[in-house]
Protein backbone atom coordinates (compact mmCIF):
# COMPACT_ATOMS: atom_id res chain seq x y z
CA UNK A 1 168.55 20.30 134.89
CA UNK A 2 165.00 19.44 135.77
CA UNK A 3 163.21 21.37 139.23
CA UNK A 4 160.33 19.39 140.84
CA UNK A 5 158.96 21.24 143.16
CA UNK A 6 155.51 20.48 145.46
CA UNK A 7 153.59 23.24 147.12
CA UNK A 8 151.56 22.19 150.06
CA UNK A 9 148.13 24.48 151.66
CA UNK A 10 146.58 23.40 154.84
CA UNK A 11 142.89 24.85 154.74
CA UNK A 12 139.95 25.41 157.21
CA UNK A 13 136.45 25.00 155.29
CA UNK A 14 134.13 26.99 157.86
CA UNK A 15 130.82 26.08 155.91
CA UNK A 16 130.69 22.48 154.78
CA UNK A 17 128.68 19.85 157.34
CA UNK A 18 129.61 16.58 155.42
CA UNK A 19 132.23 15.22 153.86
CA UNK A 20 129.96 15.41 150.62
CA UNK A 21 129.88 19.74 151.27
CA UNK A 22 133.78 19.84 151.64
CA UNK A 23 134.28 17.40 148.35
CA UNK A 24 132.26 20.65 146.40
CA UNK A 25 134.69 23.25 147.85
CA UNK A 26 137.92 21.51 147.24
CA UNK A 27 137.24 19.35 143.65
CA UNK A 28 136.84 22.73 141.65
CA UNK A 29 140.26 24.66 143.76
CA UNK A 30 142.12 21.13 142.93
CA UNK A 31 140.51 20.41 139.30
CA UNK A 32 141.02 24.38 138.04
CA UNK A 33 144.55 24.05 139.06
CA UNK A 34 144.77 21.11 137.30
CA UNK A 35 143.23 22.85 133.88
CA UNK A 36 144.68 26.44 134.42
CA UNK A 37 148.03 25.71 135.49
CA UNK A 38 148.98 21.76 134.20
CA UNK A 39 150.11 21.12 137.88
CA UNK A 40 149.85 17.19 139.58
CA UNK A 41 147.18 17.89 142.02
CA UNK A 42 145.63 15.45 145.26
CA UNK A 43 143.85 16.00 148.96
CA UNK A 44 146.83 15.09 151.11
CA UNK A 45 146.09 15.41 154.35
CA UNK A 46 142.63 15.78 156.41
CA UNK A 47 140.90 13.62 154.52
CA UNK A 48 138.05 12.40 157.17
CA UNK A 49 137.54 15.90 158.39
CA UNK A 50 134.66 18.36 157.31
CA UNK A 51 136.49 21.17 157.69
CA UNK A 52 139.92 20.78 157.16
CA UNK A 53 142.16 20.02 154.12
CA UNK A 54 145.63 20.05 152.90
CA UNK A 55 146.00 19.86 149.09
CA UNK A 56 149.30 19.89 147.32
CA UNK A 57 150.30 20.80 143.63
CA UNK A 58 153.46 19.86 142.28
CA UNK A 59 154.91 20.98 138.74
CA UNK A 60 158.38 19.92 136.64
CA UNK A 61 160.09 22.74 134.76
CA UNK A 62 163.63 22.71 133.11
CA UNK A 63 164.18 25.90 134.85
CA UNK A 64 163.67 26.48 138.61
CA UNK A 65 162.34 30.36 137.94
CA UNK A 66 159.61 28.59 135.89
CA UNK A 67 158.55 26.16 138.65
CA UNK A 68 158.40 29.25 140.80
CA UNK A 69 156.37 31.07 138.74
CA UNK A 70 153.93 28.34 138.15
CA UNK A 71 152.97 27.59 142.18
CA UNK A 72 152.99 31.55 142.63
CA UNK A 73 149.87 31.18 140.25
CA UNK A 74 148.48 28.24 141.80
CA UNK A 75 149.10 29.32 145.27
CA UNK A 76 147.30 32.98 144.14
CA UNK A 77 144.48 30.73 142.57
CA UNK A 78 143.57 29.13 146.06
CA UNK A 79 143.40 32.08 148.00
CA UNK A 80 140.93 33.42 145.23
CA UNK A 81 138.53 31.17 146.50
CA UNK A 82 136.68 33.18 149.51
CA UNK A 83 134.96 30.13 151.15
CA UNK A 84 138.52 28.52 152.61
CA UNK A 85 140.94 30.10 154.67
CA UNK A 86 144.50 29.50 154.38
CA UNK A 87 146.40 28.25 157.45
CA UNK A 88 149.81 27.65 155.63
CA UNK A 89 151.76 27.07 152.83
CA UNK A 90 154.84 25.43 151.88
CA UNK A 91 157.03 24.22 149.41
CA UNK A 92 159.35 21.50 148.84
CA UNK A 93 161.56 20.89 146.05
CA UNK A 94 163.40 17.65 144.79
CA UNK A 95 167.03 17.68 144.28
CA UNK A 96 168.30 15.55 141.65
CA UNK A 97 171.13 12.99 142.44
CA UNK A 98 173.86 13.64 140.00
């Protein structure tokens, strides 16, 4: 069996004043996910605002345990981060047609 599964985090960035500012805070949460954990990783949502984003991480594992266990560390990773506050999380998974 293979387990896809996509976590999704809705931030607010309280300090950057440009679009330039935010790109600094999010490229190294979305880049050291990337390295650390070998997850897909993109800006999804709030693109055009300063101080809002919604990144999502997805992973493929051969056992759904393992996909777990691999967006528990990601999601952990993003709240290390002290200069964005988390609004939400959630996670999707794709079912496989048989």
């Amino acid at each position: 069996a293979v387990y896809a599964c996509v976590l999704t985090v809705d931030l607010r960035l309280p300090l950057p004043d440009s679009l330039k500012a935010k790109r600094a805070v999010i490229t190294p949460i979305l880049e050291g996910a990337r390295r650390r954990h070998r997850v897909a990783t993109s800006e999804v949502g709030h693109q055009d605002q300063w101080q809002r984003s919604e990144l999502a991480f997805a992973t493929v594992a051969s056992g759904e345990k393992q996909a777990r266990e691999v967006l528990d560390a990601v999601e952990r990773f993003v709240w290390s981060f002290p200069e964005v506050e988390v609004l939400s999380t959630r996670r999707g998974w794709l079912e496989e047609e048989s």
